[in-house]
Structure formats: C-alpha cells, structure tokens
N, C-alpha and C. Protein backbone atom coordinates (compact mmCIF):
# COMPACT_ATOMS: atom_id res chain seq x y z
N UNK A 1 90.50 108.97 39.67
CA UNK A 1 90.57 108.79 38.23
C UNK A 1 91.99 108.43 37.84
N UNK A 2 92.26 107.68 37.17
CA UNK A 2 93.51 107.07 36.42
C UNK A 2 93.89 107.93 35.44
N UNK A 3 93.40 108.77 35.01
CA UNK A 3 93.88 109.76 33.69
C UNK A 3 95.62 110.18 33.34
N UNK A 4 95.79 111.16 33.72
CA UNK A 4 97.43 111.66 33.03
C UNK A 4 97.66 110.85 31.62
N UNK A 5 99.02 111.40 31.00
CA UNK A 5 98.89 111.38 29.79
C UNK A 5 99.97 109.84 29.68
N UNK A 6 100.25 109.17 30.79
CA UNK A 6 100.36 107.76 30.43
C UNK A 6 99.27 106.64 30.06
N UNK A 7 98.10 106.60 29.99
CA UNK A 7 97.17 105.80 30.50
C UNK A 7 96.87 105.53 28.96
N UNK A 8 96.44 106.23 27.98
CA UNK A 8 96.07 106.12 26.44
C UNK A 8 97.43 107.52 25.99
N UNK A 9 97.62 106.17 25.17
CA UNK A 9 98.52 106.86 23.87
C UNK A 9 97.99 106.40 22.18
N UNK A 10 98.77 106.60 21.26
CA UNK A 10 98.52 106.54 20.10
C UNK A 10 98.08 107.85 19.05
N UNK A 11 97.97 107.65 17.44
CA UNK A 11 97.70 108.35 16.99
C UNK A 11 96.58 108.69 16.74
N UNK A 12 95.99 109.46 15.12
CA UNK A 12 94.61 109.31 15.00
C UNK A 12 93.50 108.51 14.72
N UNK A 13 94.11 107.40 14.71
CA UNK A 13 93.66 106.09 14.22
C UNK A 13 93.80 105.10 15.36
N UNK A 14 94.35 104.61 15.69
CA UNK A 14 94.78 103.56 16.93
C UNK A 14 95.16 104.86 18.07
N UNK A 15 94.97 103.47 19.41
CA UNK A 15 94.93 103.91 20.64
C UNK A 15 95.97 102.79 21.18
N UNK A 16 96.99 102.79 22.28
CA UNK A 16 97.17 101.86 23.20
C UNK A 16 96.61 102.30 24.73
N UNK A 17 95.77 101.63 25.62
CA UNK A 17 96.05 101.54 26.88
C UNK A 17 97.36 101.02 27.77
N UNK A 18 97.28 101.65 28.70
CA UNK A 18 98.08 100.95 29.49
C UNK A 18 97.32 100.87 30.87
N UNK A 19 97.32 99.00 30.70
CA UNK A 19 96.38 99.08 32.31
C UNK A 19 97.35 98.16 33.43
N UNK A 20 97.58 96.68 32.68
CA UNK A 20 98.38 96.17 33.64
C UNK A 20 100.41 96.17 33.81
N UNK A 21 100.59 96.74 32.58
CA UNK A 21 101.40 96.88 32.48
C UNK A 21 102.79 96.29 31.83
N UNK A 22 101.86 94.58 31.82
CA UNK A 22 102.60 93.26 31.71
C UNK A 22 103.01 93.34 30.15
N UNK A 23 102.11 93.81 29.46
CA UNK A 23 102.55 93.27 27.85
C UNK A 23 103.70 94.66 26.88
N UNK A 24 103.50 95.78 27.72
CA UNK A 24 104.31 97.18 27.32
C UNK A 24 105.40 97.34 27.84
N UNK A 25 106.83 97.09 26.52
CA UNK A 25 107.49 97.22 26.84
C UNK A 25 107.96 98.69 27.28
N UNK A 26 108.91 98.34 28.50
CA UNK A 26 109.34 99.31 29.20
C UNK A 26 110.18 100.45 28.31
N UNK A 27 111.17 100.25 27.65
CA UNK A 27 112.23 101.29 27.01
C UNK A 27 111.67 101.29 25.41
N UNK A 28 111.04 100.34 24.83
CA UNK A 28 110.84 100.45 22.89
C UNK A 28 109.45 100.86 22.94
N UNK A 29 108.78 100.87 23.49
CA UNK A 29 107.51 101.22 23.33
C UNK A 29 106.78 102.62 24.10
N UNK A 30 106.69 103.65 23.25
CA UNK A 30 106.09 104.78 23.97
C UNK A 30 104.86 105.19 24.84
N UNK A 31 104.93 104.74 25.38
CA UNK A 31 103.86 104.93 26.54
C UNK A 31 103.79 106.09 27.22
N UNK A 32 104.74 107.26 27.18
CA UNK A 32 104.57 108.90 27.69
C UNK A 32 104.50 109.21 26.61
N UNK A 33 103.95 109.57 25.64
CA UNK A 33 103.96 110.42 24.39
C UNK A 33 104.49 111.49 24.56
N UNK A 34 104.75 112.12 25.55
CA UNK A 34 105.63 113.55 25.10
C UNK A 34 107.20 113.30 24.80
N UNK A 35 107.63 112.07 25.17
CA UNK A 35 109.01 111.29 25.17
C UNK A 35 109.30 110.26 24.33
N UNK A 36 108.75 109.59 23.74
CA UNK A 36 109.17 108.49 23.28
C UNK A 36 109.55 107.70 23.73
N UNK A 37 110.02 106.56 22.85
CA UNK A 37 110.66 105.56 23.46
C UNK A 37 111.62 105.83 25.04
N UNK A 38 111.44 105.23 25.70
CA UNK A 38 112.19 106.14 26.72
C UNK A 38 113.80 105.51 26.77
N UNK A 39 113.90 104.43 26.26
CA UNK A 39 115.64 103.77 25.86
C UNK A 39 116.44 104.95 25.46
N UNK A 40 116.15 106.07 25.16
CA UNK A 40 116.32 107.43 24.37
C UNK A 40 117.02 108.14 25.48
N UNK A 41 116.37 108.18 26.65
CA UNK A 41 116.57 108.39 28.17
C UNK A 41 117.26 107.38 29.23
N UNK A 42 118.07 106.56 28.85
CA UNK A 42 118.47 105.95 29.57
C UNK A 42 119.63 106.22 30.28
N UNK A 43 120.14 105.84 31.45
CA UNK A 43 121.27 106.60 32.21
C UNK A 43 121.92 104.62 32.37
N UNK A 44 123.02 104.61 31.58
CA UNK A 44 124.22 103.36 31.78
C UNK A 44 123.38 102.26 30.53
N UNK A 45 124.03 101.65 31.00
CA UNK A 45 123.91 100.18 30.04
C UNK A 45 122.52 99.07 30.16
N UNK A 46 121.72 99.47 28.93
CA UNK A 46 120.46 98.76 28.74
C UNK A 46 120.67 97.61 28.44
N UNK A 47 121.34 96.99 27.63
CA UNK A 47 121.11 95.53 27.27
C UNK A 47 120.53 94.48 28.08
N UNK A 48 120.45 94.64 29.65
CA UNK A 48 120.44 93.70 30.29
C UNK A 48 119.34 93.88 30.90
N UNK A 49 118.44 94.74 30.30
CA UNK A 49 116.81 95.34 30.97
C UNK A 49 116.07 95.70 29.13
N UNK A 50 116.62 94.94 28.34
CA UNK A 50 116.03 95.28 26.80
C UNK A 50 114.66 94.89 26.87
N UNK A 51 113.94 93.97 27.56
CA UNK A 51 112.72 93.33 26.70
C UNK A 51 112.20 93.65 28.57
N UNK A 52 112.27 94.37 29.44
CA UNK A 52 111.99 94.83 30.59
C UNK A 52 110.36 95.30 30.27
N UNK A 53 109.29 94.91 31.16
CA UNK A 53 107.87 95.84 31.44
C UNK A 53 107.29 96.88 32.10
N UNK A 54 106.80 97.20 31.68
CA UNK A 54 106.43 98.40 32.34
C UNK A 54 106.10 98.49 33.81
N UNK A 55 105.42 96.95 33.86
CA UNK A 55 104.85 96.25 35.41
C UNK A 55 105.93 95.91 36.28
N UNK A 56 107.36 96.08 35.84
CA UNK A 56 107.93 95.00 36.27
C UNK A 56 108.49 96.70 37.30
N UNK A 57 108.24 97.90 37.06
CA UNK A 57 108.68 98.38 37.69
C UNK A 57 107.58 99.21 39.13
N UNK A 58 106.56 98.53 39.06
CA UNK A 58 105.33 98.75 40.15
C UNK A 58 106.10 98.03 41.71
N UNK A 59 106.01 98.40 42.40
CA UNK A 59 105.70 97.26 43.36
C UNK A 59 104.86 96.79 44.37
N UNK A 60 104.46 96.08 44.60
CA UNK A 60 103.28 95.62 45.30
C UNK A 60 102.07 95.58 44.37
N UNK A 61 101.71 96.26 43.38
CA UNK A 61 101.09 96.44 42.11
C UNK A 61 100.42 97.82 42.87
N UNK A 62 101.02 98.77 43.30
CA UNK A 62 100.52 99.72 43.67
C UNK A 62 101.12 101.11 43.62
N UNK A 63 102.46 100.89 43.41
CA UNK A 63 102.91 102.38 43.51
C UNK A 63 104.75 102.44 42.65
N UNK A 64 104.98 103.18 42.25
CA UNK A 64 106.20 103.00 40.85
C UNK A 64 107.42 102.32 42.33
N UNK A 65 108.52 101.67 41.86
CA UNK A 65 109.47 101.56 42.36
C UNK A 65 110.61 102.29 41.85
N UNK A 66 110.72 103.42 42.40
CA UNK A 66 111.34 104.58 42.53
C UNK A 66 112.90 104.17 42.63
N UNK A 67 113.00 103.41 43.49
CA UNK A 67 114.91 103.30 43.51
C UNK A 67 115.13 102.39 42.27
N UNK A 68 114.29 101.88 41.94
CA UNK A 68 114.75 101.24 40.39
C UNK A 68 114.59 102.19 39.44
N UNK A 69 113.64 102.92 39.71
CA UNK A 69 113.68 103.86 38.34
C UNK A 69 114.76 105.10 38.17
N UNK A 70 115.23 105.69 39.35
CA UNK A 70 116.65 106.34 39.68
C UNK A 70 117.83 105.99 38.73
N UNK A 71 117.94 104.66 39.44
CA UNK A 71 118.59 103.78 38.21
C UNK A 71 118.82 103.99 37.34
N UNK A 72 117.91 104.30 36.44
CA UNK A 72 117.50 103.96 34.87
C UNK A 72 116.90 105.08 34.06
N UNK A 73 116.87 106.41 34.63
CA UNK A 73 116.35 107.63 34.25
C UNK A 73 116.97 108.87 35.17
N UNK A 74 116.94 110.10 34.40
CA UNK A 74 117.37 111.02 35.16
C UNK A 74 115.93 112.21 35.34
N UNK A 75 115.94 112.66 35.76
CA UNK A 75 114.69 113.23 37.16
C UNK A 75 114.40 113.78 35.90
N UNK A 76 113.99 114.33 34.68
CA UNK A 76 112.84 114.71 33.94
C UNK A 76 112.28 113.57 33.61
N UNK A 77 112.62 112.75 33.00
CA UNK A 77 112.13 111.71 32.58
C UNK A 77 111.33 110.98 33.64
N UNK A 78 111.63 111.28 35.10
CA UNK A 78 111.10 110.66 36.35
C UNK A 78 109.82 111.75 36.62
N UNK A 79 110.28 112.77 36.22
CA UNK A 79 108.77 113.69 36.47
C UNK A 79 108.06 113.26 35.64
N UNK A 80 107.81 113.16 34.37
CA UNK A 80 107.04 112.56 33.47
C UNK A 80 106.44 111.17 34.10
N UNK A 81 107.10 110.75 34.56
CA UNK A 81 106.54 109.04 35.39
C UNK A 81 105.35 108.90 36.54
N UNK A 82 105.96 110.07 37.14
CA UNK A 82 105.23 110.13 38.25
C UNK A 82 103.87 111.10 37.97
N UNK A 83 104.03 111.27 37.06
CA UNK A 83 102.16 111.87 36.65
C UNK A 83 101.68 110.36 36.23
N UNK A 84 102.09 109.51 35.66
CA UNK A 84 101.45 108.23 35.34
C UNK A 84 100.62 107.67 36.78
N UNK A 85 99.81 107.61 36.62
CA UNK A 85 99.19 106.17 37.55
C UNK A 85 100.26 104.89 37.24
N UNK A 86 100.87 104.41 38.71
CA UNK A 86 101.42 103.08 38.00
C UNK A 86 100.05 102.00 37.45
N UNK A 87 100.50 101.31 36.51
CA UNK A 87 100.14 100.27 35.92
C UNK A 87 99.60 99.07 36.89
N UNK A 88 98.50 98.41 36.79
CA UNK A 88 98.16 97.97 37.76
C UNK A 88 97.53 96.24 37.35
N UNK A 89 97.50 95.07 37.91
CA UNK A 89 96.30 94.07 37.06
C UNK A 89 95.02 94.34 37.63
N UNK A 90 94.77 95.05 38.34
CA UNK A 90 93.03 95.63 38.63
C UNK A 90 92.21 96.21 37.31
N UNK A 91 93.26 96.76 36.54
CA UNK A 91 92.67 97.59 35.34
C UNK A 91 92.57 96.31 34.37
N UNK A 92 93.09 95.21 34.02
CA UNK A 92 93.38 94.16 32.93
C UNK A 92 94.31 94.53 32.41
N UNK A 93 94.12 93.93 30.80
CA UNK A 93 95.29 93.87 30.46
C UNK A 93 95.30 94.98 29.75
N UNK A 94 96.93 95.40 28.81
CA UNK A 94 96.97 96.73 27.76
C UNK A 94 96.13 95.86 26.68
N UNK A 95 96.04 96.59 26.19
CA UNK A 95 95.44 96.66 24.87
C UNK A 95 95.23 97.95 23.62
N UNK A 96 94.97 97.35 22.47
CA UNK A 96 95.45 98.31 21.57
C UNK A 96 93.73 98.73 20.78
N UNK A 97 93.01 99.48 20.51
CA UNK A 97 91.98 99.98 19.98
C UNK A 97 91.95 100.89 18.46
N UNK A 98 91.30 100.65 17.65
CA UNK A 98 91.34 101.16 16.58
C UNK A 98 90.16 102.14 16.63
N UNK A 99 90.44 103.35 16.91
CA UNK A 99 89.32 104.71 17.22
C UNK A 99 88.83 105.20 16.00
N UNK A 100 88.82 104.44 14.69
CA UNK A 100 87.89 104.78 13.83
C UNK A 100 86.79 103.82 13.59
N UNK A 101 86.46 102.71 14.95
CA UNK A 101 85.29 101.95 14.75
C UNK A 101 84.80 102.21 16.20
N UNK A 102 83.02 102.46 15.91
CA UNK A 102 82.83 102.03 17.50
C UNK A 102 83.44 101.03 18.46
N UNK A 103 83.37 100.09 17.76
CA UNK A 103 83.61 98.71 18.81
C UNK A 103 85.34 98.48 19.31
N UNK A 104 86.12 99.86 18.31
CA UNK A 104 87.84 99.50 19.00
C UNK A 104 87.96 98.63 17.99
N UNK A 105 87.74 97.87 17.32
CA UNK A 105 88.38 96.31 16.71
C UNK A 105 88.45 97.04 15.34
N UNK A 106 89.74 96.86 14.52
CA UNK A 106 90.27 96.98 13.17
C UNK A 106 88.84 96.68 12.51
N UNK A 107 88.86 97.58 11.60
CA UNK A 107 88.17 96.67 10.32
C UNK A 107 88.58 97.49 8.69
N UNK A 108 88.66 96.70 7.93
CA UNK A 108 88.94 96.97 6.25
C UNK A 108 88.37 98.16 6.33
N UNK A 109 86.92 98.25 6.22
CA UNK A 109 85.81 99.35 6.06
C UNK A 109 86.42 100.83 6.61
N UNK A 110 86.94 100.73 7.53
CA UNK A 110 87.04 101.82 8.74
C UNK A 110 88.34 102.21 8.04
N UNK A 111 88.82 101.65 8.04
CA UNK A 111 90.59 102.09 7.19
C UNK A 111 90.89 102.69 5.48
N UNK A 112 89.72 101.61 4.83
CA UNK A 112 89.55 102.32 3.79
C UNK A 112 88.64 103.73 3.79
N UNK A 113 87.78 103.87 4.95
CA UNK A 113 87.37 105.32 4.80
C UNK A 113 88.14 106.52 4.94
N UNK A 114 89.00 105.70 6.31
CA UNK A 114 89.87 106.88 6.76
C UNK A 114 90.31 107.28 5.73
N UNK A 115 91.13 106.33 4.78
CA UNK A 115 91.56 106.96 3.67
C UNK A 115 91.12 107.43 2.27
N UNK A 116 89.94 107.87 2.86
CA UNK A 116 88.81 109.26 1.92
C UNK A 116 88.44 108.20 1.31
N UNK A 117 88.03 106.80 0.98
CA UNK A 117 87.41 105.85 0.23
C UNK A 117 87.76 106.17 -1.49
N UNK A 118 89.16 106.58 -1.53
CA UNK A 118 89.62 107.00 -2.79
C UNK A 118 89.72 105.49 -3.73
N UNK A 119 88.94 105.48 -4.87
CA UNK A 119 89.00 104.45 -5.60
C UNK A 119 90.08 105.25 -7.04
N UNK A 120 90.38 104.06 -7.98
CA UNK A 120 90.96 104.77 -8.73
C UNK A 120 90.20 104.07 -10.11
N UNK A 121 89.22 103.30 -10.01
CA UNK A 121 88.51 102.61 -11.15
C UNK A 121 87.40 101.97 -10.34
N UNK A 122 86.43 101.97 -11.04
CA UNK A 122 85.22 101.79 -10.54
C UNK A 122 85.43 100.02 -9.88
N UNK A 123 86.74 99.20 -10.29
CA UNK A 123 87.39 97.90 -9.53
C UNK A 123 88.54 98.40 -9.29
N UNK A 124 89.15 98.83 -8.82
CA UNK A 124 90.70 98.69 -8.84
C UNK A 124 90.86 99.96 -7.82
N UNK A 125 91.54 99.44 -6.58
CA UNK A 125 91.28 100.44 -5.37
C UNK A 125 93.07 100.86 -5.18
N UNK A 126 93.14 102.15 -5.02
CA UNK A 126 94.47 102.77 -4.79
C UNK A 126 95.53 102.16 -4.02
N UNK A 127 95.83 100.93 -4.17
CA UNK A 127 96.38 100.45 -3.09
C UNK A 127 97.82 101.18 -2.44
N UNK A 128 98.38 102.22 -3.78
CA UNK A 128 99.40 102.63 -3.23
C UNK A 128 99.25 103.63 -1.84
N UNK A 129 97.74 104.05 -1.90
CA UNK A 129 97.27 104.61 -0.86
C UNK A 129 97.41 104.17 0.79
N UNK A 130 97.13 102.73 0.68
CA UNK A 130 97.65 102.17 2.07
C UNK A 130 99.32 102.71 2.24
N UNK A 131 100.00 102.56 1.54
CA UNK A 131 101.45 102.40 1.83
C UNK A 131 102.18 103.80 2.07
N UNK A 132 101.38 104.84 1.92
CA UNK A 132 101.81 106.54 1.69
C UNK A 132 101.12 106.95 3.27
C-alpha cells in the first residue's frame, strides 16, 4: 500500500495527490502536511533548486535519492520523507480533487453548499461569503 501521510494532502474541501511527482513542487508546495512548505527546512542556499520536483529527487523512479536529500534537509525533516512512498510515474500524474463532489471535479453547486447555501435575498447571493 502507498499510504503514509505524503500521498494525499489538503484541506476540508480540496485534496492534492501525489503520484508522479513531476508537477509538485519540491520546497513551495506542501506535500508532508505536518511541515509545510519544506523551503522552511532548508540547510544552505535555495535559489538554485527554487522551481525543483518532487520527482526530480527519486531515482530510478523507485526509491528517494538520499545523498541529495542530505544536502538539502536536516534528519527530521528526512524522517518525515522517508515515511513517504517515493513518488513514482506508475501511479500517473498529481492531481488536485475537490472532496465535496463525488466525481473530485470543482463545481459552483458544491462550494456554494459548503458554504451553508447562505442567500441574503431571495436574488442576491452573499458574495462576501466566498471571500471570508
């Protein structure tokens, strides 16, 4: 099983997977949820690994590359890693799911419920509600 707590992240509303690894960025994008962004965790000078993937640190597409990640993290942040399944293209690609519709795919309907289907005139819908 692929499980641990890298594989689906997100809040109560949206989901991200992480399957191949290719489209999630490595340091701006949280993919361990107990950590965050992991740029937060970085050991020396990022600029030159900014827009870096998550895939890019697999190798063979099978198992993390460890002396790169040494590199670039200090051993908590590496324990957290190594519960991940690396990222793989067997799984496809990441992708992002909206868990208040069956089907995963956004919709108006699903968003305006979440938000208690609060109208404020029998025409005129709370819009300040999206923005809060």
């Amino acid at each position: 099983m692929f499980g641990g707590h890298c594989r689906k992240y997100g809040g109560s509303s949206g989901e991200h997977r992480l399957e191949s690894g290719e489209s999630t960025d490595l340091l701006n994008y949280t993919w361990i949820p107990e950590l965050g962004p992991l740029r937060n965790y970085m050991i020396g000078n990022t600029t030159t690994i900014s827009s870096m993937k998550v895939a890019e640190m697999v190798m063979n597409n099978v198992q993390w590359n460890w002396s790169r990640l040494q590199r670039l993290f200090n051993g908590e942040v590496l324990d957290f890693i190594s519960a991940c399944h690396p990222p793989s293209e067997v799984l496809g690609n990441d992708c992002c799911l909206w868990k208040l519709n069956s089907s995963g795919k956004f919709s108006i309907k699903s968003a305006y419920f979440k938000m208690g289907g609060k109208l404020v005139s029998r025409n005129l819908f709370d819009w300040m509600g999206v923005w809060n």
